[in-house]
Protein backbone atom coordinates (compact mmCIF):
# COMPACT_ATOMS: atom_id res chain seq x y z
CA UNK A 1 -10.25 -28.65 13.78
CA UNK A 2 -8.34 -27.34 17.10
CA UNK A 3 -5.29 -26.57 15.43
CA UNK A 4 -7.14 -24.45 13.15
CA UNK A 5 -9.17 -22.47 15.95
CA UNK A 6 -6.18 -21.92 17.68
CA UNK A 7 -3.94 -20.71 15.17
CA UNK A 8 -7.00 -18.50 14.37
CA UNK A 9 -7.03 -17.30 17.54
CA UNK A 10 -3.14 -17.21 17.53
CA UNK A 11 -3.19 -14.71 14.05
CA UNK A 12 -6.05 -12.59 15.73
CA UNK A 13 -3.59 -12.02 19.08
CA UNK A 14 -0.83 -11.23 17.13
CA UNK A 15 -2.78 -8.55 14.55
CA UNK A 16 -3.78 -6.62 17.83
CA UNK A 17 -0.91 -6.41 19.68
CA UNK A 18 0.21 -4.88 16.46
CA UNK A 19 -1.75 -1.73 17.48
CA UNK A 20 -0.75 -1.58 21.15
CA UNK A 21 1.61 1.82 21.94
CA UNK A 22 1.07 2.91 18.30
CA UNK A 23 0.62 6.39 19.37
CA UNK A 24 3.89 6.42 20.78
CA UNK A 25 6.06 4.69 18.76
CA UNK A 26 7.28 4.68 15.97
CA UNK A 27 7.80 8.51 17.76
CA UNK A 28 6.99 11.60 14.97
CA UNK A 29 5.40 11.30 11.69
CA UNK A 30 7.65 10.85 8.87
CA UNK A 31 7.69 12.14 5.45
CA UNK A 32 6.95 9.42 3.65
CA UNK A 33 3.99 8.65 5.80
CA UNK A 34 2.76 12.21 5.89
CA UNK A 35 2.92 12.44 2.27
CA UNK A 36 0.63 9.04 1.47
CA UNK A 37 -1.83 10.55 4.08
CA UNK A 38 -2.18 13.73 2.15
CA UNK A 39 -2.73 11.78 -0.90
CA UNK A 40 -5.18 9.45 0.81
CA UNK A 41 -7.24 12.36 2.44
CA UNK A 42 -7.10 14.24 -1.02
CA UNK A 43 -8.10 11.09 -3.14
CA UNK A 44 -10.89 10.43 0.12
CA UNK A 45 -12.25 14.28 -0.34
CA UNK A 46 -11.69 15.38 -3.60
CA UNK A 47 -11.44 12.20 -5.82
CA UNK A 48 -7.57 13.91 -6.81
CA UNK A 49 -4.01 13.51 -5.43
CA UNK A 50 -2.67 16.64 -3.73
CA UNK A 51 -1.11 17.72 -7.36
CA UNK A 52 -4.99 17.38 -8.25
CA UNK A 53 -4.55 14.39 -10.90
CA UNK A 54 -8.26 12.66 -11.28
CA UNK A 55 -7.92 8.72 -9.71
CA UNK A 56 -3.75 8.38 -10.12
CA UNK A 57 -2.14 5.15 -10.34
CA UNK A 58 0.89 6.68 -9.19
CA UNK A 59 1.03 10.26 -7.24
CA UNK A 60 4.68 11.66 -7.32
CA UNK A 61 6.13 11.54 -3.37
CA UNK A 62 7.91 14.70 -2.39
CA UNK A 63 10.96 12.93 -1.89
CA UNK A 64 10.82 12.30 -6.03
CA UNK A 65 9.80 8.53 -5.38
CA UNK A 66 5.89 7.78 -5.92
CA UNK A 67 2.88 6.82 -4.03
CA UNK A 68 0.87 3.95 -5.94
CA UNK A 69 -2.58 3.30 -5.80
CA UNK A 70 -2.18 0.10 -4.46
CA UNK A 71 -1.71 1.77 -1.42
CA UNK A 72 -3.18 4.85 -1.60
CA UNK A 73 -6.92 3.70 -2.86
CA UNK A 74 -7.04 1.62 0.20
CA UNK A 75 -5.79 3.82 3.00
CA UNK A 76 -8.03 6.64 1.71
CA UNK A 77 -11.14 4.29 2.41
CA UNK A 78 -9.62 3.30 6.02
CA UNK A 79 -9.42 7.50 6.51
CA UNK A 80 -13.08 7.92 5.32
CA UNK A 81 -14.10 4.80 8.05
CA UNK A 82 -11.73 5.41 10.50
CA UNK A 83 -10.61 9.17 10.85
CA UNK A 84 -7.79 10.92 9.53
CA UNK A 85 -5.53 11.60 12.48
CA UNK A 86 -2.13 10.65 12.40
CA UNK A 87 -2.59 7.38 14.71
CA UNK A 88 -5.19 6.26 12.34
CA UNK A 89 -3.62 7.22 9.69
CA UNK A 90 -0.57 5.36 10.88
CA UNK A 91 -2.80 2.03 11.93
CA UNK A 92 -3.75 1.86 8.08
CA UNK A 93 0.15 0.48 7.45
CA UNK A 94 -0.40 -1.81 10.43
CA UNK A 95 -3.23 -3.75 8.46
């Protein structure tokens, strides 16, 4: 019973220093994380990737690779809770 309360406590420390100095690094916003945002923020508004395809499973990257709902359906519900500036954007892939 105390091992497991401290390796809870353990797994909670380490998940927040995850988000300490986010803001500054990694430094910039990259492409691939600027395009998932879009399609986030597009699926979280409009219901449509930024090409404007209805619920995707895949929405093409601009890089020719893709964006899959896997992780696009969840990070456009952390923008709706959370904001959509690029720190929270970015603490999304933290999670």
């Amino acid at each position: 019973m105390r091992l497991d309360i401290i390796l809870i406590v353990l797994v909670l420390l380490g998940l927040s220093l995850r988000f300490v100095g986010l803001e500054q690094s990694p430094p910039g916003f990259f492409l691939d994380e600027a395009h998932h945002a879009t399609v986030s923020v597009c699926l979280a508004e409009q219901g449509t990737d930024a090409d404007g395809h209805f619920l995707p499973l895949f929405a093409e990257d601009l890089s020719g690779g893709e964006c899959g709902a896997p992780f696009a359906y969840p990070q456009a519900v952390w923008s709706e809770i959370f904001g959509k500036g690029v720190p929270l954007i970015a603490a999304s892939g933290v999670v």
